[in-house]
C-alpha atoms as a PDB file:
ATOM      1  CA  UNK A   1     -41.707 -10.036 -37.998  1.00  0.00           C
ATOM      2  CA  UNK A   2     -44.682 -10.005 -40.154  1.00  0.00           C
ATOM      3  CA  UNK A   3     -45.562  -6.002 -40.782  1.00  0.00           C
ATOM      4  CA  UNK A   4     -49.200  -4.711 -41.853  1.00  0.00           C
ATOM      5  CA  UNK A   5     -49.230  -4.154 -45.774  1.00  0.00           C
ATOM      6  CA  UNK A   6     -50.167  -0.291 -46.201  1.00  0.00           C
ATOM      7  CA  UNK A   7     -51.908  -0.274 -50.008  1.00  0.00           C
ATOM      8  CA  UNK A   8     -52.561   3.055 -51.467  1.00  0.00           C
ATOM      9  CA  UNK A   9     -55.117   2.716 -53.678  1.00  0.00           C
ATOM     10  CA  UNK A  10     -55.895   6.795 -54.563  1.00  0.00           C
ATOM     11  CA  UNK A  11     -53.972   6.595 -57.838  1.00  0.00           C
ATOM     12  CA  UNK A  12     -56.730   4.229 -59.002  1.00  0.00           C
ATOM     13  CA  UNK A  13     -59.820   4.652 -56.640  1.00  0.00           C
ATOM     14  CA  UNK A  14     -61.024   6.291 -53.464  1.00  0.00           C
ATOM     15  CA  UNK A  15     -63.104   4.070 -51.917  1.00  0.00           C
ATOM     16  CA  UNK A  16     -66.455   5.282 -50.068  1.00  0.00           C
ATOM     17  CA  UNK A  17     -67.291   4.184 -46.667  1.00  0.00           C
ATOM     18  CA  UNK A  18     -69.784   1.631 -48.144  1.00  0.00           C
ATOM     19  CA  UNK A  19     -67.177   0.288 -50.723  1.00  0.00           C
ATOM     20  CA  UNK A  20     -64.580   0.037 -48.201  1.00  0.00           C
ATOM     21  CA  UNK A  21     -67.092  -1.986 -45.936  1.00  0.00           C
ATOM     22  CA  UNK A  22     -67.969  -4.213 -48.758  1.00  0.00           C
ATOM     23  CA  UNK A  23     -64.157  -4.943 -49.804  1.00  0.00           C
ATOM     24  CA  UNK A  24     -63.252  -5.822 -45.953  1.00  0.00           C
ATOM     25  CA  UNK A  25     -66.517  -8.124 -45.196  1.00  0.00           C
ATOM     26  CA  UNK A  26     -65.677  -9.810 -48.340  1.00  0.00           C
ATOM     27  CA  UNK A  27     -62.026 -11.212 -47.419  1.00  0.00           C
ATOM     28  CA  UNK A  28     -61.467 -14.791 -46.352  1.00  0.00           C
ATOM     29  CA  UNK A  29     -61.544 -14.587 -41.704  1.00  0.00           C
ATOM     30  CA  UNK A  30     -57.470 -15.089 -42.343  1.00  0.00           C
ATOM     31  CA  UNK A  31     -57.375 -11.299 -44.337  1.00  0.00           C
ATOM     32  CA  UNK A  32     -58.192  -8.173 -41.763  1.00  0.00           C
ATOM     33  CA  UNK A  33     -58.482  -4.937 -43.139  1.00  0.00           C
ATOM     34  CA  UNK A  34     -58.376  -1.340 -41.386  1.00  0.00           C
ATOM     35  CA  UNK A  35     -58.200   1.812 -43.414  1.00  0.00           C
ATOM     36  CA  UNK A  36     -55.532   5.021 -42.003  1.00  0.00           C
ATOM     37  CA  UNK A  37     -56.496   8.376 -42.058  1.00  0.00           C
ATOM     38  CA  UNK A  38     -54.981   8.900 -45.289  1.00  0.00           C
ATOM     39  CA  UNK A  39     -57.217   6.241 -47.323  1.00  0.00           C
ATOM     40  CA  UNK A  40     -54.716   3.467 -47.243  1.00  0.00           C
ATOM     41  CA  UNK A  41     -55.612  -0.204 -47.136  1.00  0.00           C
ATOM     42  CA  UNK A  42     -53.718  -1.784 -44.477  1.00  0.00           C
ATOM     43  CA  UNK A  43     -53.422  -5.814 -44.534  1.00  0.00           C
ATOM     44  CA  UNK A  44     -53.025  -6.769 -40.822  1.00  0.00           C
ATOM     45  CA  UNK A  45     -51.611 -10.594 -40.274  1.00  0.00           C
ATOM     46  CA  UNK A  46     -53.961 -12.658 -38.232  1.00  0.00           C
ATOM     47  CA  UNK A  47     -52.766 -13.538 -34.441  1.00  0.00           C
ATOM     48  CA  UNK A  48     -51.118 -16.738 -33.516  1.00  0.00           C
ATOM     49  CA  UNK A  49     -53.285 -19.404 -30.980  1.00  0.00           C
ATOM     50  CA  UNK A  50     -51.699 -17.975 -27.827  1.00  0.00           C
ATOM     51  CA  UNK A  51     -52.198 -14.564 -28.549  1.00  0.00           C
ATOM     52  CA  UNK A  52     -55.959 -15.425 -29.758  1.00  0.00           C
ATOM     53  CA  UNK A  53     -56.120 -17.018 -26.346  1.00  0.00           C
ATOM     54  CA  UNK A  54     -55.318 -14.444 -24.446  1.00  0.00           C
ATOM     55  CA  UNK A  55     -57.205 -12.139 -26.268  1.00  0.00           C
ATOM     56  CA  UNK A  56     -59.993 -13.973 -25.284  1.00  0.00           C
ATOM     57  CA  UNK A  57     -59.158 -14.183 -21.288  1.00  0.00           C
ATOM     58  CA  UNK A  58     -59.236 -10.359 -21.661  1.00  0.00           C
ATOM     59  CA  UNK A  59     -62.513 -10.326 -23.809  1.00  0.00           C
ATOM     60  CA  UNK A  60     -64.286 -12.598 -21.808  1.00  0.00           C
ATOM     61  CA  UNK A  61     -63.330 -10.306 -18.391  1.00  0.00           C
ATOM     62  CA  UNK A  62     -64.511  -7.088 -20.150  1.00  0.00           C
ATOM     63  CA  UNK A  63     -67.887  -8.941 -21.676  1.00  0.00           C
ATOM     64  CA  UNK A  64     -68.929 -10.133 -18.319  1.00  0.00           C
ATOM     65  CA  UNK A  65     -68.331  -6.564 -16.388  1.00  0.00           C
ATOM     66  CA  UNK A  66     -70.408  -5.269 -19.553  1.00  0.00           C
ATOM     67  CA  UNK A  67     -73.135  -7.747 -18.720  1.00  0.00           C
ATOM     68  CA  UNK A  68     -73.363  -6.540 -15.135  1.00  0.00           C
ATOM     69  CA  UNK A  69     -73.568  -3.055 -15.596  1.00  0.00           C
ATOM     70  CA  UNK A  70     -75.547  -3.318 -19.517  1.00  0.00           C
ATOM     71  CA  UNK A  71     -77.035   0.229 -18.797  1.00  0.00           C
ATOM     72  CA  UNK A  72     -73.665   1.658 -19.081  1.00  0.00           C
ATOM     73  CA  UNK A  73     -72.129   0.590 -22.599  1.00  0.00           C
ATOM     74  CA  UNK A  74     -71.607  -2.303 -24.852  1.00  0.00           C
ATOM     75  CA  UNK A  75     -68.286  -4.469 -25.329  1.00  0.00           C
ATOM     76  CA  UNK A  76     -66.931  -5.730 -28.591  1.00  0.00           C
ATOM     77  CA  UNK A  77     -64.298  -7.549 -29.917  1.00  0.00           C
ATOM     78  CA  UNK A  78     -61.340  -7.795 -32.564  1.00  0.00           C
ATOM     79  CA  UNK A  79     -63.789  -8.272 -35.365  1.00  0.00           C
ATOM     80  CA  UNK A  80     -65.488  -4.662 -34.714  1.00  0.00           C
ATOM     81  CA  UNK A  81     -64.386  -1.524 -36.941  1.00  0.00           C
ATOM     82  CA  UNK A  82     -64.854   1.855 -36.237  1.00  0.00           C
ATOM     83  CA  UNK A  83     -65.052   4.728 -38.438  1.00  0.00           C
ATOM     84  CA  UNK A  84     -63.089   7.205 -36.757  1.00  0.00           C
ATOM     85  CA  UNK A  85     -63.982  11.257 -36.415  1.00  0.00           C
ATOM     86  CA  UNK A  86     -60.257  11.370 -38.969  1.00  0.00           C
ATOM     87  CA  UNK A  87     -61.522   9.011 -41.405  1.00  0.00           C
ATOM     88  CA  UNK A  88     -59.543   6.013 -40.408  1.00  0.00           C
ATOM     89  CA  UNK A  89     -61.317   2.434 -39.757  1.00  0.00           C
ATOM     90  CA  UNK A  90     -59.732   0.875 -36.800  1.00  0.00           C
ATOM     91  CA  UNK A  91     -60.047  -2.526 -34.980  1.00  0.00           C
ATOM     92  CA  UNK A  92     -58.794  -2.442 -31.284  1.00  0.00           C
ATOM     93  CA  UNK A  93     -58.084  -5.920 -29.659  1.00  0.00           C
ATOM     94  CA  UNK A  94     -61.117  -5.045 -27.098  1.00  0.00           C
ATOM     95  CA  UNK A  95     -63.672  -2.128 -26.990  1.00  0.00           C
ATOM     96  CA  UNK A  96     -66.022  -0.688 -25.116  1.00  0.00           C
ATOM     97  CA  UNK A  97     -68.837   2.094 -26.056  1.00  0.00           C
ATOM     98  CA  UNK A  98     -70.896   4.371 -23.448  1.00  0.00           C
ATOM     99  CA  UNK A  99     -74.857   3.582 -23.998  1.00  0.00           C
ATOM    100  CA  UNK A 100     -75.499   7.132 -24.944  1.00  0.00           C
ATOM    101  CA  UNK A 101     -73.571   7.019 -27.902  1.00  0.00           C
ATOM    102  CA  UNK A 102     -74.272   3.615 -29.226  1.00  0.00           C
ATOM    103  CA  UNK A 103     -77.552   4.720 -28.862  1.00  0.00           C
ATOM    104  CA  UNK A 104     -77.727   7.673 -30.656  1.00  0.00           C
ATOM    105  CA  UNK A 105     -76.866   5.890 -34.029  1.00  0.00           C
ATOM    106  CA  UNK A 106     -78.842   4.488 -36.068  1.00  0.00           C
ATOM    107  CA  UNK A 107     -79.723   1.001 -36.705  1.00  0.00           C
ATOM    108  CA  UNK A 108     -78.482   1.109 -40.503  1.00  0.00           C
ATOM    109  CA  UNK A 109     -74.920   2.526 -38.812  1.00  0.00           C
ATOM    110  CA  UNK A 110     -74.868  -0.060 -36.102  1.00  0.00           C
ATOM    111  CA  UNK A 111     -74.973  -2.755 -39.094  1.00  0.00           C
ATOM    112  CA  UNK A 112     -72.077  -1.286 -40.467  1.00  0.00           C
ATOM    113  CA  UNK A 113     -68.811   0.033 -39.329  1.00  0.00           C
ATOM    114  CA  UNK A 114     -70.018   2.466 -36.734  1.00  0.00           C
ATOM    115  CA  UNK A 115     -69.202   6.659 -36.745  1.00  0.00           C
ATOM    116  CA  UNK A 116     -67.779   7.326 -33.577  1.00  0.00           C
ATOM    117  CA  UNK A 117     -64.625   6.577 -31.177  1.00  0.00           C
ATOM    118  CA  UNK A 118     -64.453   4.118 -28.585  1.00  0.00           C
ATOM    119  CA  UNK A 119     -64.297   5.176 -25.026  1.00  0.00           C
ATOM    120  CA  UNK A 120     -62.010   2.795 -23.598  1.00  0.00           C
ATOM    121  CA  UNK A 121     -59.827   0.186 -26.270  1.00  0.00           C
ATOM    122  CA  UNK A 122     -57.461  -2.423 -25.564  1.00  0.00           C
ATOM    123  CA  UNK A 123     -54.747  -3.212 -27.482  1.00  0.00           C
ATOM    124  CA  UNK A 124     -52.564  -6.696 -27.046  1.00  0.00           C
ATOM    125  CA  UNK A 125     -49.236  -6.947 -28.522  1.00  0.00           C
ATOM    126  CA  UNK A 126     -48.711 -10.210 -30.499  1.00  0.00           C
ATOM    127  CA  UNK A 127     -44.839 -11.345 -30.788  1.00  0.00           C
ATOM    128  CA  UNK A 128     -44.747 -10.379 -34.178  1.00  0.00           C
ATOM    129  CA  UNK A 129     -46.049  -6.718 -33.673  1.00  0.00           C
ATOM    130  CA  UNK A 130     -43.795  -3.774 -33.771  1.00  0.00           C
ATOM    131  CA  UNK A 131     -44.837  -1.461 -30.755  1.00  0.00           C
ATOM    132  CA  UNK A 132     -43.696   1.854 -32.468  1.00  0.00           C
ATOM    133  CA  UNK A 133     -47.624   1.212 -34.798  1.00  0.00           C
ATOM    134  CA  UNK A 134     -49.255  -0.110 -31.612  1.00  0.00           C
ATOM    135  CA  UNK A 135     -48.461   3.192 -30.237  1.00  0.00           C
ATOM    136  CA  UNK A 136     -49.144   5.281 -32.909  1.00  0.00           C
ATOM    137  CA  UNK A 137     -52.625   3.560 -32.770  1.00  0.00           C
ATOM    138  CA  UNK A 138     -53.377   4.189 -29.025  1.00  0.00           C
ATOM    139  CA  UNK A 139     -52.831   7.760 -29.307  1.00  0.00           C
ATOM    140  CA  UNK A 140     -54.450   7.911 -32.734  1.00  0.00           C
ATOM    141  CA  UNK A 141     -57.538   6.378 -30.506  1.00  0.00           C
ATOM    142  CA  UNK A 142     -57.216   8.928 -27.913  1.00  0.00           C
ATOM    143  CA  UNK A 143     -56.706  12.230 -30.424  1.00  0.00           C
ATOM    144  CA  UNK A 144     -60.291  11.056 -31.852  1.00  0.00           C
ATOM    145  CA  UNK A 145     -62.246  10.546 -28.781  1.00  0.00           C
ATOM    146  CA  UNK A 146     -61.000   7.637 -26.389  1.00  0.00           C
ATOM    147  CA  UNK A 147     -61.210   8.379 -23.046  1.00  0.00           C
ATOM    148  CA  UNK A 148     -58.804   5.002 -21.609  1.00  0.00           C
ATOM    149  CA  UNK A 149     -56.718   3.302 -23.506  1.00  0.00           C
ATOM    150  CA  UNK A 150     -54.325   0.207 -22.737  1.00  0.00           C
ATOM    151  CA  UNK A 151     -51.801  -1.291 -24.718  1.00  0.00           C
ATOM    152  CA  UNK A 152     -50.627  -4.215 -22.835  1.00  0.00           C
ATOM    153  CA  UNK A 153     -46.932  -5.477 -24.464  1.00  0.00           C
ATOM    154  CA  UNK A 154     -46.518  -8.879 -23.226  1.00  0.00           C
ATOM    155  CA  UNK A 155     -42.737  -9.019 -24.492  1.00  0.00           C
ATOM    156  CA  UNK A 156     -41.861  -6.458 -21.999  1.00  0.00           C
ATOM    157  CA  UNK A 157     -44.031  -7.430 -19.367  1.00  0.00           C
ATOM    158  CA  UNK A 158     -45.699  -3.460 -19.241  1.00  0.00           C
ATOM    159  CA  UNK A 159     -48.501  -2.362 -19.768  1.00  0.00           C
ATOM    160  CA  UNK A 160     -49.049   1.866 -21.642  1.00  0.00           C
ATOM    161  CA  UNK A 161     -52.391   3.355 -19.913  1.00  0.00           C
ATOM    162  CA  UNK A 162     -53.358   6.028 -22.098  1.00  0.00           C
ATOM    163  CA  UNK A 163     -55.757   8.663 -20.505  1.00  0.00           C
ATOM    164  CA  UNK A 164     -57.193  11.788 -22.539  1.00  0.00           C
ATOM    165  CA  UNK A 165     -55.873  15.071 -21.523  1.00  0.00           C
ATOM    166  CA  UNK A 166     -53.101  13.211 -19.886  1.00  0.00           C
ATOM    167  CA  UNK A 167     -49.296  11.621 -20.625  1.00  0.00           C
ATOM    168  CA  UNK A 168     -49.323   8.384 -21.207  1.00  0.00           C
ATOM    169  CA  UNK A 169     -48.304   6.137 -17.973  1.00  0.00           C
ATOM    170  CA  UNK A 170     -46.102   2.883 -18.318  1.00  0.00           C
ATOM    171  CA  UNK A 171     -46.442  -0.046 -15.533  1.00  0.00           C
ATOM    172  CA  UNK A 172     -44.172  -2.315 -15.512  1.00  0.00           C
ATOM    173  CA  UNK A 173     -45.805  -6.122 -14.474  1.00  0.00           C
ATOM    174  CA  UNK A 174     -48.576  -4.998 -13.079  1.00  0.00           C
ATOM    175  CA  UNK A 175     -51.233  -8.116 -11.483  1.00  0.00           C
ATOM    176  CA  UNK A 176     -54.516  -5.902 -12.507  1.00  0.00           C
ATOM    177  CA  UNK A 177     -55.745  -2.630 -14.065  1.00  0.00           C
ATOM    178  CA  UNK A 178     -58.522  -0.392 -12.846  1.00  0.00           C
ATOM    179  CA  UNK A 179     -61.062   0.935 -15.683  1.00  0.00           C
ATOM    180  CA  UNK A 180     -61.137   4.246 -13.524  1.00  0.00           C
ATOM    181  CA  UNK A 181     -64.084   6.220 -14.150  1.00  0.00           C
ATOM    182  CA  UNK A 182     -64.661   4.931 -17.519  1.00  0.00           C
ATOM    183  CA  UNK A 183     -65.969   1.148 -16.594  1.00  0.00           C
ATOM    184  CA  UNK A 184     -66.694   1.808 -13.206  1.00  0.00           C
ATOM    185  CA  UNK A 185     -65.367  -1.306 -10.792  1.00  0.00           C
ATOM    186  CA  UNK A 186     -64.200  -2.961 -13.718  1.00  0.00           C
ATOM    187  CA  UNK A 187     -60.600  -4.777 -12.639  1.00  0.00           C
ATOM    188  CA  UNK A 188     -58.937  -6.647 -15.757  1.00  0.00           C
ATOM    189  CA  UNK A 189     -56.817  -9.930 -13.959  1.00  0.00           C
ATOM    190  CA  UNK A 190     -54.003 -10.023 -16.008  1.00  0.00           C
ATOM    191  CA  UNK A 191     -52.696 -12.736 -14.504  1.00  0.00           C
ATOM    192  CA  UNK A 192     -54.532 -14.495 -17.307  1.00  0.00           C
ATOM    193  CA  UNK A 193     -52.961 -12.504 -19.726  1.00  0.00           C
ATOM    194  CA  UNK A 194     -49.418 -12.891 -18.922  1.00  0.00           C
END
């Protein structure tokens, strides 16, 4: 299995949020970076063409619920970052932001790697991901602000739903998955995911 690379680069720099933006818009697409709460660089490998894919079945549900009810939130994709209220930069698989709080930043911060925590993120396991990170991730998420979480783990065929305040649920095969109260009527099909 390919593993992220964790770099820690203290010994010889700690980077500012601006430097650490500059150093991961300036990789080649095939290099993603996120940063942990601790200030290390970690190198994630890029997903494989069916993973991509079904990445994209998800996206492409979640943009078009976004579209319908635009006065709620925004959607983005893999290739957003946020600066988390612990310092790390993450990249769920799929995100979605309330209005209120995209809104309340800044136009310089919306250029960049935005300050603040996702409501709802999606996470997709690819077959080479170990799902001891993925879940460290989700609840790192959810400790900083998330409100609905899922990790969906093709391998196993389950999905983790990962509420705040609340343990973390596991479904085995489900055919769908409500966005509760946090996207209102949205239904993922993941029949186009499996």
């Amino acid at each position: 299995m390919n593993e992220p690379i964790a770099l820690n680069l203290s010994a010889v720099i700690q980077l500012t949020d601006e430097q650490f933006y500059t150093l991961a818009v300036s990789q080649p697409d095939r290099i993603k970076l996120e940063r942990n709460s601790n200030g290390e660089i970690i190198v994630l490998t890029p997903h494989g063409a069916e993973t991509s894919n079904r990445n994209g079945r998800l996206l492409a549900q979640l943009f078009v619920w976004t579209d319908q009810n635009e006065d709620l939130g925004l959607a983005f994709d893999s290739d957003t970052q946020f600066k988390l209220p612990n310092g790390a930069n993450r990249s769920p698989d799929a995100a979605w932001v309330r209005r209120e709080a995209w809104d309340a930043l800044s136009d310089k911060e919306r250029q960049v790697f935005p300050s603040l925590c996702p409501d709802f993120v999606v996470e997709l396991r690819s077959p080479s991901a170990r799902l001891k990170p993925l879940q460290d991730k989700m609840q790192e998420y959810m400790d900083n602000g998330a409100r609905l979480g899922w990790l969906i783990n093709r391998q196993d065929r389950q999905v983790e739903i990962y509420r705040a305040g609340q343990p973390k649920q596991v479904l085995n095969f489900p055919q769908n998955l409500s966005g509760e109260d946090v996207l209102p009527g949205f239904v993922l099909d993941l029949t186009k995911i499996w």
